[in-house]
N, C-alpha and C. Protein backbone atom coordinates (compact mmCIF):
# COMPACT_ATOMS: atom_id res chain seq x y z
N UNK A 1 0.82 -1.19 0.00
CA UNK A 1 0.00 0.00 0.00
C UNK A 1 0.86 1.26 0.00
N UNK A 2 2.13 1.15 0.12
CA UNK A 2 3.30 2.08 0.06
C UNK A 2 3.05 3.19 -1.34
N UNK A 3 2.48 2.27 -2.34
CA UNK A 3 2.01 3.22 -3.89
C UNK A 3 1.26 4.16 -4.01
N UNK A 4 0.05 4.25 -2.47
CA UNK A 4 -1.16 4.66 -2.78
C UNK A 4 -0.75 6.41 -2.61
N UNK A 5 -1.86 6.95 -2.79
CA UNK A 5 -1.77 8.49 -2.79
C UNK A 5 -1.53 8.91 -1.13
N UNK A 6 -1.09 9.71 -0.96
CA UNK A 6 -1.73 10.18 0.76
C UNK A 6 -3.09 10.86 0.84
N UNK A 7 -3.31 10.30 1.66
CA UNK A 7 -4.54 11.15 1.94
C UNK A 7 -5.01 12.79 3.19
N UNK A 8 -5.44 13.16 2.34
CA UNK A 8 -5.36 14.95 3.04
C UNK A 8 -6.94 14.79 3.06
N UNK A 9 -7.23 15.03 4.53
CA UNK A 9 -8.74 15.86 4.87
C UNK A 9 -8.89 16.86 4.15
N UNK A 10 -10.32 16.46 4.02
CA UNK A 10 -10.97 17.64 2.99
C UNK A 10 -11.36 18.47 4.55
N UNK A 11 -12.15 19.62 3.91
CA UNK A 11 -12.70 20.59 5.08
C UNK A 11 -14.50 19.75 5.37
N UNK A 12 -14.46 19.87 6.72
CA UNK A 12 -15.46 19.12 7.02
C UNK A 12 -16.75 19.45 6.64
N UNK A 13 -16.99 20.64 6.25
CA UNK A 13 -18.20 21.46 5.95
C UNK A 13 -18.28 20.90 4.41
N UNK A 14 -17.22 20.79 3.67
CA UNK A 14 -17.49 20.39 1.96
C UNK A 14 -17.79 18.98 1.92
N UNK A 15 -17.77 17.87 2.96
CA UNK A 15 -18.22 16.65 3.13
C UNK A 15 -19.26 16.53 3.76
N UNK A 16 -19.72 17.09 4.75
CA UNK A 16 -20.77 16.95 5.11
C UNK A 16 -21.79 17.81 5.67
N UNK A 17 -22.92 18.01 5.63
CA UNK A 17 -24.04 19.34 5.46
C UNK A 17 -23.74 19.75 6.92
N UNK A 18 -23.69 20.89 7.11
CA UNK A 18 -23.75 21.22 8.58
C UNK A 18 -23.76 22.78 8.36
N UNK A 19 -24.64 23.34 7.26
CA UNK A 19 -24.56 24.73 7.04
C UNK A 19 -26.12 24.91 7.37
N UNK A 20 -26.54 24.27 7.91
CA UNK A 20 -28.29 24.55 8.15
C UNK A 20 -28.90 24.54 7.19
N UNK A 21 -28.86 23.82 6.11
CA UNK A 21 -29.84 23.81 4.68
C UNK A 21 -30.99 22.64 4.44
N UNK A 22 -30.81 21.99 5.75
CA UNK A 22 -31.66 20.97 5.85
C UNK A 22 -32.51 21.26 7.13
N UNK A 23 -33.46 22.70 7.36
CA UNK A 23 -33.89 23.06 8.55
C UNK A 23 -34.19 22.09 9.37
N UNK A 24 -35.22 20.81 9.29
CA UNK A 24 -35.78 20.85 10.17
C UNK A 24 -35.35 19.24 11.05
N UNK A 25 -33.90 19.28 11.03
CA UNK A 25 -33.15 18.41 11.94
C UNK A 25 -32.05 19.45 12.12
N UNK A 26 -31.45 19.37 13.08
CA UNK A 26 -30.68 19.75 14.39
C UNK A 26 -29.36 18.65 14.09
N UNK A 27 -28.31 19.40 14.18
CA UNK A 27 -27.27 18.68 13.94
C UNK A 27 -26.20 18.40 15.19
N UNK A 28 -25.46 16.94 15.02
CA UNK A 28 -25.25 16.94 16.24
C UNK A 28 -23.97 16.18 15.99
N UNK A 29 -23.18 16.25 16.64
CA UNK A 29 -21.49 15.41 16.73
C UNK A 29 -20.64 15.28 15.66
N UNK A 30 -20.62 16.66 14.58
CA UNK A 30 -19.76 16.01 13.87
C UNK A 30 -18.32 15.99 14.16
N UNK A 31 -17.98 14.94 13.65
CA UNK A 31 -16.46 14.57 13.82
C UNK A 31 -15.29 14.16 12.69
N UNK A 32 -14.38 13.58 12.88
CA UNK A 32 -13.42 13.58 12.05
C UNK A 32 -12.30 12.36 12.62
N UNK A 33 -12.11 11.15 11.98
CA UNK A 33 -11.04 9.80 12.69
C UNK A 33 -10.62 9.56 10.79
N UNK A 34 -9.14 9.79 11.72
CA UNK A 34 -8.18 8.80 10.94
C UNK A 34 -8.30 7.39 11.15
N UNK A 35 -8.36 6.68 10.25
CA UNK A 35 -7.94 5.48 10.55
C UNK A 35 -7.29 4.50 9.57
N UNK A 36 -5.88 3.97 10.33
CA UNK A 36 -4.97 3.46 9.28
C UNK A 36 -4.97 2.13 8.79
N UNK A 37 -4.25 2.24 7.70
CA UNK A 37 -4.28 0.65 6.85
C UNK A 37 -4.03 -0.50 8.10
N UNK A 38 -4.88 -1.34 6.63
CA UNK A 38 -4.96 -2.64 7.82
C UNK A 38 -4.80 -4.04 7.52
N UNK A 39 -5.10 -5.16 8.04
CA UNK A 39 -5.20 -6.26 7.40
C UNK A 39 -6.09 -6.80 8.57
N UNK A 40 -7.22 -7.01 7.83
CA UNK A 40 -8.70 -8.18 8.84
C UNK A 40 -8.34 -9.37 8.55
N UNK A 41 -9.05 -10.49 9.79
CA UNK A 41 -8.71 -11.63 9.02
C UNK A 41 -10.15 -11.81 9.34
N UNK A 42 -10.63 -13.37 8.16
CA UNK A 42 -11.83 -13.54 8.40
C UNK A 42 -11.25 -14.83 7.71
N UNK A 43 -11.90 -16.05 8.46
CA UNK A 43 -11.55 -17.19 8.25
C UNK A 43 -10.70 -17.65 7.74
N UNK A 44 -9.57 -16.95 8.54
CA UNK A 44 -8.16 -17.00 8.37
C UNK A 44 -7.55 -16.97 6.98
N UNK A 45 -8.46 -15.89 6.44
CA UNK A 45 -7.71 -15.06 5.33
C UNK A 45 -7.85 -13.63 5.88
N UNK A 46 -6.51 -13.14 5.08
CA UNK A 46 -6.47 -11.79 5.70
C UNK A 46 -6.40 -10.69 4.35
N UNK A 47 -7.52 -9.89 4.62
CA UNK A 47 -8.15 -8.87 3.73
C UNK A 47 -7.35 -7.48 3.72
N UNK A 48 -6.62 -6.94 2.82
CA UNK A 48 -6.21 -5.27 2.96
C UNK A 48 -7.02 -4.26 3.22
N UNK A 49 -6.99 -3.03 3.67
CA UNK A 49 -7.65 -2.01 3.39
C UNK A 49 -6.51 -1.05 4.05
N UNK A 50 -7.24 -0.13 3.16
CA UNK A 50 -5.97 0.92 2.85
C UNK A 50 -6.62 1.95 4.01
N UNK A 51 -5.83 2.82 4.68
CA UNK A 51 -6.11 3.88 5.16
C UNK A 51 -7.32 4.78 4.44
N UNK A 52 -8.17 5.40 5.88
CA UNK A 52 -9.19 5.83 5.35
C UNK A 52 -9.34 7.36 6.42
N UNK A 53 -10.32 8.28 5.75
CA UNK A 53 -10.68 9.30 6.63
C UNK A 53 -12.09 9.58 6.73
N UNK A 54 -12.54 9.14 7.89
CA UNK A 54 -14.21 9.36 8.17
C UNK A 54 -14.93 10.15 8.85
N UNK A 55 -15.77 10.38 8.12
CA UNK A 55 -16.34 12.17 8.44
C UNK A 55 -17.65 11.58 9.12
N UNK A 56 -17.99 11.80 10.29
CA UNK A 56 -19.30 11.47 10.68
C UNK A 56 -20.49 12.63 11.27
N UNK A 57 -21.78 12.70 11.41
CA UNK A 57 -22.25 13.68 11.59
C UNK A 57 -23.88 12.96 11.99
N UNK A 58 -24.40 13.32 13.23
CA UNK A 58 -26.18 12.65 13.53
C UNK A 58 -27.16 14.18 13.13
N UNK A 59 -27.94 13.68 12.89
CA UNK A 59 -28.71 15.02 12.85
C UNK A 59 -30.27 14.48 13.84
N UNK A 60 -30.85 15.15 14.38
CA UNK A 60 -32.22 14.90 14.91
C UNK A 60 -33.43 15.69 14.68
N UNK A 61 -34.39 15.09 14.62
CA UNK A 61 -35.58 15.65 13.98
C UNK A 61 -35.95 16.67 15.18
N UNK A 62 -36.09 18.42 14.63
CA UNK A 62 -36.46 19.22 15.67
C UNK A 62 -37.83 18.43 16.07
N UNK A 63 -37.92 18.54 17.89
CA UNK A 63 -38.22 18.35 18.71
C UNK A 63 -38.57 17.14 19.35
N UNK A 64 -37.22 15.67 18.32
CA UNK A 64 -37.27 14.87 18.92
C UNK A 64 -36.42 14.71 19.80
N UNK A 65 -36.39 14.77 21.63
CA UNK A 65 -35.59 14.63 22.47
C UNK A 65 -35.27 13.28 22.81
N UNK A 66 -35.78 11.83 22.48
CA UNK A 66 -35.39 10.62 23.00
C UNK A 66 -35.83 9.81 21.77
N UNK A 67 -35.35 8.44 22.31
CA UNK A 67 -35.87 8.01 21.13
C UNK A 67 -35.04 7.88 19.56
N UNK A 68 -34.82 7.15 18.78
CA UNK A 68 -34.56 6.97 17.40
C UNK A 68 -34.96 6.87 16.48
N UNK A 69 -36.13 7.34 16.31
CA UNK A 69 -37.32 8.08 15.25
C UNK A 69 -36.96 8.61 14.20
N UNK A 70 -36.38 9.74 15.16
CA UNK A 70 -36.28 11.13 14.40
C UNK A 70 -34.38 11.31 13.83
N UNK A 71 -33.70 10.12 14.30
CA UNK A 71 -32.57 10.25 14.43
C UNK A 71 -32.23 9.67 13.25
N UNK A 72 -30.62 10.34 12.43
CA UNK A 72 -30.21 10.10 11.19
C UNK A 72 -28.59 9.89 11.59
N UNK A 73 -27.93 8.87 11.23
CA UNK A 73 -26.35 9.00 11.80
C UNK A 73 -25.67 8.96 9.71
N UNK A 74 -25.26 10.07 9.40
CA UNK A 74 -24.42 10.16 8.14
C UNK A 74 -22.63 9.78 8.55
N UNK A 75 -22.31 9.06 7.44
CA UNK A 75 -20.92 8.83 7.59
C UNK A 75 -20.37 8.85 6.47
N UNK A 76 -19.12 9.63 5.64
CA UNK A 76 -18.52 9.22 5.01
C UNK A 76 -17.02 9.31 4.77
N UNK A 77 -16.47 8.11 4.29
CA UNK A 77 -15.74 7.51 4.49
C UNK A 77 -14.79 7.99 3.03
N UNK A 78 -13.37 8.77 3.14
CA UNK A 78 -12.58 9.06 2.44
C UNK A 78 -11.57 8.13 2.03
N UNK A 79 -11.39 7.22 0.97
CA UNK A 79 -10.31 6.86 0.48
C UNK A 79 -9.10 7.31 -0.45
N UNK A 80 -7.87 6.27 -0.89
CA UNK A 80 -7.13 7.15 -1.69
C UNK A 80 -7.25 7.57 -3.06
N UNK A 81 -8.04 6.39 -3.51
CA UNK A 81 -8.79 6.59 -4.70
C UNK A 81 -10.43 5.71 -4.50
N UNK A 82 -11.18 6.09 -5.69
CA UNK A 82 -12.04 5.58 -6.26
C UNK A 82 -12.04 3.93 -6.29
N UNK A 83 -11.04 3.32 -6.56
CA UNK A 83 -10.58 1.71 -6.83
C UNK A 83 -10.57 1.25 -4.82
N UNK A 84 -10.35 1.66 -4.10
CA UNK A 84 -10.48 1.69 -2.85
C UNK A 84 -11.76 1.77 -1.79
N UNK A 85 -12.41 2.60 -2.42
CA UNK A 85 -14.06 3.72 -2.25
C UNK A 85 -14.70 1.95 -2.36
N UNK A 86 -14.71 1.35 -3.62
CA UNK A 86 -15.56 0.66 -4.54
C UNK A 86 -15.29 -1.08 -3.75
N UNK A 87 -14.06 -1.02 -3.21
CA UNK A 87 -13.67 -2.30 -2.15
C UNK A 87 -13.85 -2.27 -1.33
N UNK A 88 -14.05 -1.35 -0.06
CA UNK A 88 -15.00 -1.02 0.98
C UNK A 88 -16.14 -1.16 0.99
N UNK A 89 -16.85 -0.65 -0.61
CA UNK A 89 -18.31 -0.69 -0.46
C UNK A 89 -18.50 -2.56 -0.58
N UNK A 90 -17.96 -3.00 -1.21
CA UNK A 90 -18.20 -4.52 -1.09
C UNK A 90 -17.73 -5.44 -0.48
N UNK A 91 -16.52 -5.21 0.59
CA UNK A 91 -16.27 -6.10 2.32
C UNK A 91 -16.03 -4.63 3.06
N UNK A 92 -16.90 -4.50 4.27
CA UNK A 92 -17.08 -3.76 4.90
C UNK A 92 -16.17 -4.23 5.86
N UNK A 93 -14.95 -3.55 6.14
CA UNK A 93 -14.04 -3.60 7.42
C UNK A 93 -14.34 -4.21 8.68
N UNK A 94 -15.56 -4.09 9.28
CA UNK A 94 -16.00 -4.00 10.48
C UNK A 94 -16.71 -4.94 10.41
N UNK A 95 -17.73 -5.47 9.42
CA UNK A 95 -18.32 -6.51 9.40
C UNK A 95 -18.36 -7.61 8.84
N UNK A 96 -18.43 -8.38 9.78
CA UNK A 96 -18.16 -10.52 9.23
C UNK A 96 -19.21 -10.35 7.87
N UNK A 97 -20.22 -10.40 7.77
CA UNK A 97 -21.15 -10.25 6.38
C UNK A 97 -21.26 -8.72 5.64
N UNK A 98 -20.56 -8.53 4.56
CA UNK A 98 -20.82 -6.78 4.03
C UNK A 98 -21.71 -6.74 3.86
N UNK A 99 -22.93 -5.12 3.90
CA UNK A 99 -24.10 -5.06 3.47
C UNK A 99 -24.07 -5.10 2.52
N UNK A 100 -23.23 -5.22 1.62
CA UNK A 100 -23.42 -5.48 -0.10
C UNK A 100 -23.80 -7.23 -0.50
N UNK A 101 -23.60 -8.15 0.41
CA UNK A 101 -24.06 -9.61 0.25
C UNK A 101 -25.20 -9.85 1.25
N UNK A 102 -25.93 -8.94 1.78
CA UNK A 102 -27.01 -9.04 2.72
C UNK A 102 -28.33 -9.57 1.59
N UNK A 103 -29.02 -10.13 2.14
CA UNK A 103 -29.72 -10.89 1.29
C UNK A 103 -30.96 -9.74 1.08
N UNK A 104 -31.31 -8.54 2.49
CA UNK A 104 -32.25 -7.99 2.35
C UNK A 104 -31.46 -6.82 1.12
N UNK A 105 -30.25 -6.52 1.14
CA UNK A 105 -29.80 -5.54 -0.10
C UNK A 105 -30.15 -5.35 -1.13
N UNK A 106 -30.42 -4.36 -1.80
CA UNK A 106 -31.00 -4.44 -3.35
C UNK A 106 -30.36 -2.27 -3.62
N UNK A 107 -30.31 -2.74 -5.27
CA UNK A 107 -30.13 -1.45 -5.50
C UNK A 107 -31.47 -1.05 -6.24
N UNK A 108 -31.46 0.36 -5.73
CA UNK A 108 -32.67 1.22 -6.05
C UNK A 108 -31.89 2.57 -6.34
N UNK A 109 -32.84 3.13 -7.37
CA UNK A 109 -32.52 4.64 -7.87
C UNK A 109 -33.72 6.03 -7.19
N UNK A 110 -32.49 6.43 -7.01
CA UNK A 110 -33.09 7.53 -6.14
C UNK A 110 -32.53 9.41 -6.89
N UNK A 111 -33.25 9.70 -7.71
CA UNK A 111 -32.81 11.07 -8.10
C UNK A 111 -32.26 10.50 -8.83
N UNK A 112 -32.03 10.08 -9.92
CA UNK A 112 -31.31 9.37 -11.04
C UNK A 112 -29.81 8.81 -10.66
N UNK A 113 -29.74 7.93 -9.22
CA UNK A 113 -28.33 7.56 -8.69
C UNK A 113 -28.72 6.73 -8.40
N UNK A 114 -28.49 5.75 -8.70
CA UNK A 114 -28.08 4.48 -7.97
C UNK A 114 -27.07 3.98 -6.82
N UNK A 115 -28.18 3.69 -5.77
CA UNK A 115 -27.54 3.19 -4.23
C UNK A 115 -28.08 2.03 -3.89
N UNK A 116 -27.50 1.42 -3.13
CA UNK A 116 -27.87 0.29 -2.55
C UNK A 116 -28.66 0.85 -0.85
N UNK A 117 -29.75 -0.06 -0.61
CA UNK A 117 -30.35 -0.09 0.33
C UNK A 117 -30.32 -1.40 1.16
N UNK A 118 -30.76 -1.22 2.15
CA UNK A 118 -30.63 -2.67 3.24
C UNK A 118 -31.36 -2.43 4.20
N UNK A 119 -32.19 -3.36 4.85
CA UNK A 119 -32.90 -2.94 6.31
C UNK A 119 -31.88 -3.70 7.18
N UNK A 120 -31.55 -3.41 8.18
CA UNK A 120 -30.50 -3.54 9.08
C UNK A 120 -31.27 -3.64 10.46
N UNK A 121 -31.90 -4.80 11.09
CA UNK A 121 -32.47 -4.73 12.32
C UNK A 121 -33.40 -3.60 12.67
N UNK A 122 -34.50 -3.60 11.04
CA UNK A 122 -35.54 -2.47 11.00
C UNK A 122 -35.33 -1.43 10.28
N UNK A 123 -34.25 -1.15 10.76
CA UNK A 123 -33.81 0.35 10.50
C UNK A 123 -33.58 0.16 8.79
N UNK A 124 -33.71 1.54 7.74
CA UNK A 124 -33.52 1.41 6.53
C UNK A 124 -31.77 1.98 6.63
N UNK A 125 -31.14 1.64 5.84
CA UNK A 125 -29.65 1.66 5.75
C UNK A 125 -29.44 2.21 4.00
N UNK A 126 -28.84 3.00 3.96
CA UNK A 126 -28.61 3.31 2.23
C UNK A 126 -26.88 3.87 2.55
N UNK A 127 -26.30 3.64 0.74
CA UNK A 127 -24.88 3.35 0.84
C UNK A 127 -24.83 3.91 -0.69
N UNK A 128 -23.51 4.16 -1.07
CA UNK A 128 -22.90 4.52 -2.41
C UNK A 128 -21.87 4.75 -2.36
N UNK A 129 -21.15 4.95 -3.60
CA UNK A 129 -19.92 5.41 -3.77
C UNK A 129 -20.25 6.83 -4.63
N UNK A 130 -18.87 7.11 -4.52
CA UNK A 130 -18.96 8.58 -4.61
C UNK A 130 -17.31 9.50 -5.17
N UNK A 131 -16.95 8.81 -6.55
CA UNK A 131 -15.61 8.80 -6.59
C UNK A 131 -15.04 7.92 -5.43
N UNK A 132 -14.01 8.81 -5.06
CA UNK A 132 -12.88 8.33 -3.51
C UNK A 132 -13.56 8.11 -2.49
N UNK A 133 -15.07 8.25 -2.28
CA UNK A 133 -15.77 8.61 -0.80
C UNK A 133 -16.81 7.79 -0.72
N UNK A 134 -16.89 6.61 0.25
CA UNK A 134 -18.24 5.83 0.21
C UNK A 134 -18.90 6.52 1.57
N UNK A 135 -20.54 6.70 1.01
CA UNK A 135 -21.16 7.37 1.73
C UNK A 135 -22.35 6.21 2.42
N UNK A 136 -22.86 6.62 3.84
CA UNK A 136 -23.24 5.69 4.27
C UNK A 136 -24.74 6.33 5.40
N UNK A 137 -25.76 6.13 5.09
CA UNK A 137 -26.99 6.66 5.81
C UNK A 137 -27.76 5.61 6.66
N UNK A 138 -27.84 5.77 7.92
CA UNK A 138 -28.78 4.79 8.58
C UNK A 138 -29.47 5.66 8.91
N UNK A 139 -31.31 5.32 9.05
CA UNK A 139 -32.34 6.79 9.00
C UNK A 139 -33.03 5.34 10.75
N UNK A 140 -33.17 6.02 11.99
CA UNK A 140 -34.13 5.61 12.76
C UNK A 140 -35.54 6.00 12.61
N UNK A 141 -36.51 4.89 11.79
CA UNK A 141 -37.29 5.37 11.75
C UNK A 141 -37.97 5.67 9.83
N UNK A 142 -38.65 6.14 9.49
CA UNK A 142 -38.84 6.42 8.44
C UNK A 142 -37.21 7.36 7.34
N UNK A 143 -38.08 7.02 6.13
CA UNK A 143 -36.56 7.84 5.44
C UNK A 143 -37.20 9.31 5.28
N UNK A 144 -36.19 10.35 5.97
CA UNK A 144 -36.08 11.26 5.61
C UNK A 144 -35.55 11.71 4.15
N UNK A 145 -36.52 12.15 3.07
CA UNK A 145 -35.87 12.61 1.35
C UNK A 145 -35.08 13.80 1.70
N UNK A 146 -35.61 15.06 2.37
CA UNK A 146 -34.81 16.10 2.38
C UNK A 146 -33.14 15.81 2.45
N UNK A 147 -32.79 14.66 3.52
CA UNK A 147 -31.76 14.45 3.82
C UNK A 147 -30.58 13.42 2.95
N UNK A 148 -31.53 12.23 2.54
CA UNK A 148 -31.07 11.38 1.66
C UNK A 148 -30.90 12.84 0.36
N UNK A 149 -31.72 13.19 -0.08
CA UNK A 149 -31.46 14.27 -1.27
C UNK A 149 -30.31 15.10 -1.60
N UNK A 150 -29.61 16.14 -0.33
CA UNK A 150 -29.14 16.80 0.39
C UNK A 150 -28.14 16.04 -0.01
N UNK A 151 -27.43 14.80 0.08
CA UNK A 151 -26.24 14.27 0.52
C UNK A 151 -25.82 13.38 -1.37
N UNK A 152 -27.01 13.15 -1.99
CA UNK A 152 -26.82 12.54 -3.20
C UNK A 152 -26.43 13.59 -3.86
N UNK A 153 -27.10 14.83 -4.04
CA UNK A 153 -26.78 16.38 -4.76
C UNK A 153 -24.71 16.65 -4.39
N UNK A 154 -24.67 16.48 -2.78
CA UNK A 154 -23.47 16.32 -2.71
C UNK A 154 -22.15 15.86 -2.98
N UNK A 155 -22.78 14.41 -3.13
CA UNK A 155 -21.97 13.18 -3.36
C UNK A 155 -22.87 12.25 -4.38
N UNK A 156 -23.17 12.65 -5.53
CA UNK A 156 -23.61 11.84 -6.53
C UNK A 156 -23.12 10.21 -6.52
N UNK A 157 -23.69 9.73 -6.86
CA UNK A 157 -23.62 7.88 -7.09
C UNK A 157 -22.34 7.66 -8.40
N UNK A 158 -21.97 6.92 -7.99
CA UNK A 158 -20.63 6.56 -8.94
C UNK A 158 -21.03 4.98 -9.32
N UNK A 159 -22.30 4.59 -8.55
CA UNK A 159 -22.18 3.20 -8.64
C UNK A 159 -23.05 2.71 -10.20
């Protein structure tokens, strides 16, 4: 992985909405983790992944105080290229099964982009690539469009 590009944080505001243009959720924790190359093993094969930079951000539905209803957790995930973005989206680091082989997965077009969706223990789950950047939405609760919208306009579908 010595070949790959370095990777430089973008500014957190050009990755992810936090300029108030989505009134009527309340934004909450965004953050910013390095995290470096690796090797997983999973049935004692061991998988690469290259260093990544992940931008995370919850937003909550004004005047939901408890509860995961109203709650939206956005994440996306910076690689060194596009060829990287596109191997993440199909073995997910963190998880023994990727949501890309989930049986509930299917791709659907949304605004003329194509993303993959998944229900995830209820919850609706939507995913894409995005050039270098796989983007990642879990909605508690019904799907918010303003927000799914908001983030495709941003980060168009590469898939």
């Amino acid at each position: 992985m010595d070949n790959l590009p370095d990777l430089k944080p973008a500014n957190l505001n050009e990755v992810l909405i936090l300029d108030g243009t989505i009134p009527e959720y309340d934004i909450d924790s965004p953050s910013v983790q390095n995290v470096p190359a690796t090797k997983v093993e999973r049935d004692d094969v061991y998988f690469p992944y290259s260093a990544e930079i992940v931008y995370s951000v919850s937003y909550r539905k004004h005047g939901d105080t408890q509860g995961i209803q109203g709650l939206v957790n956005v994440s996306v995930s910076q690689y060194p290229n596009s060829e990287w973005a596109k191997y993440s989206f199909k073995s997910d680091r963190m998880s023994p099964i990727p949501v890309s082989k989930s049986r509930d997965a299917r791709n659907i077009s949304k605004q003329g982009n194509t993303i993959l969706t998944a229900l995830i223990y209820g919850e609706p789950h939507y995913y894409w690539v995005s050039g270098n950047m796989l983007v990642s939405l879990t909605f508690g609760g019904s799907e918010p469009e303003s927000l799914l919208s908001a983030y495709l306009k941003r980060h168009p579908s590469s898939l």
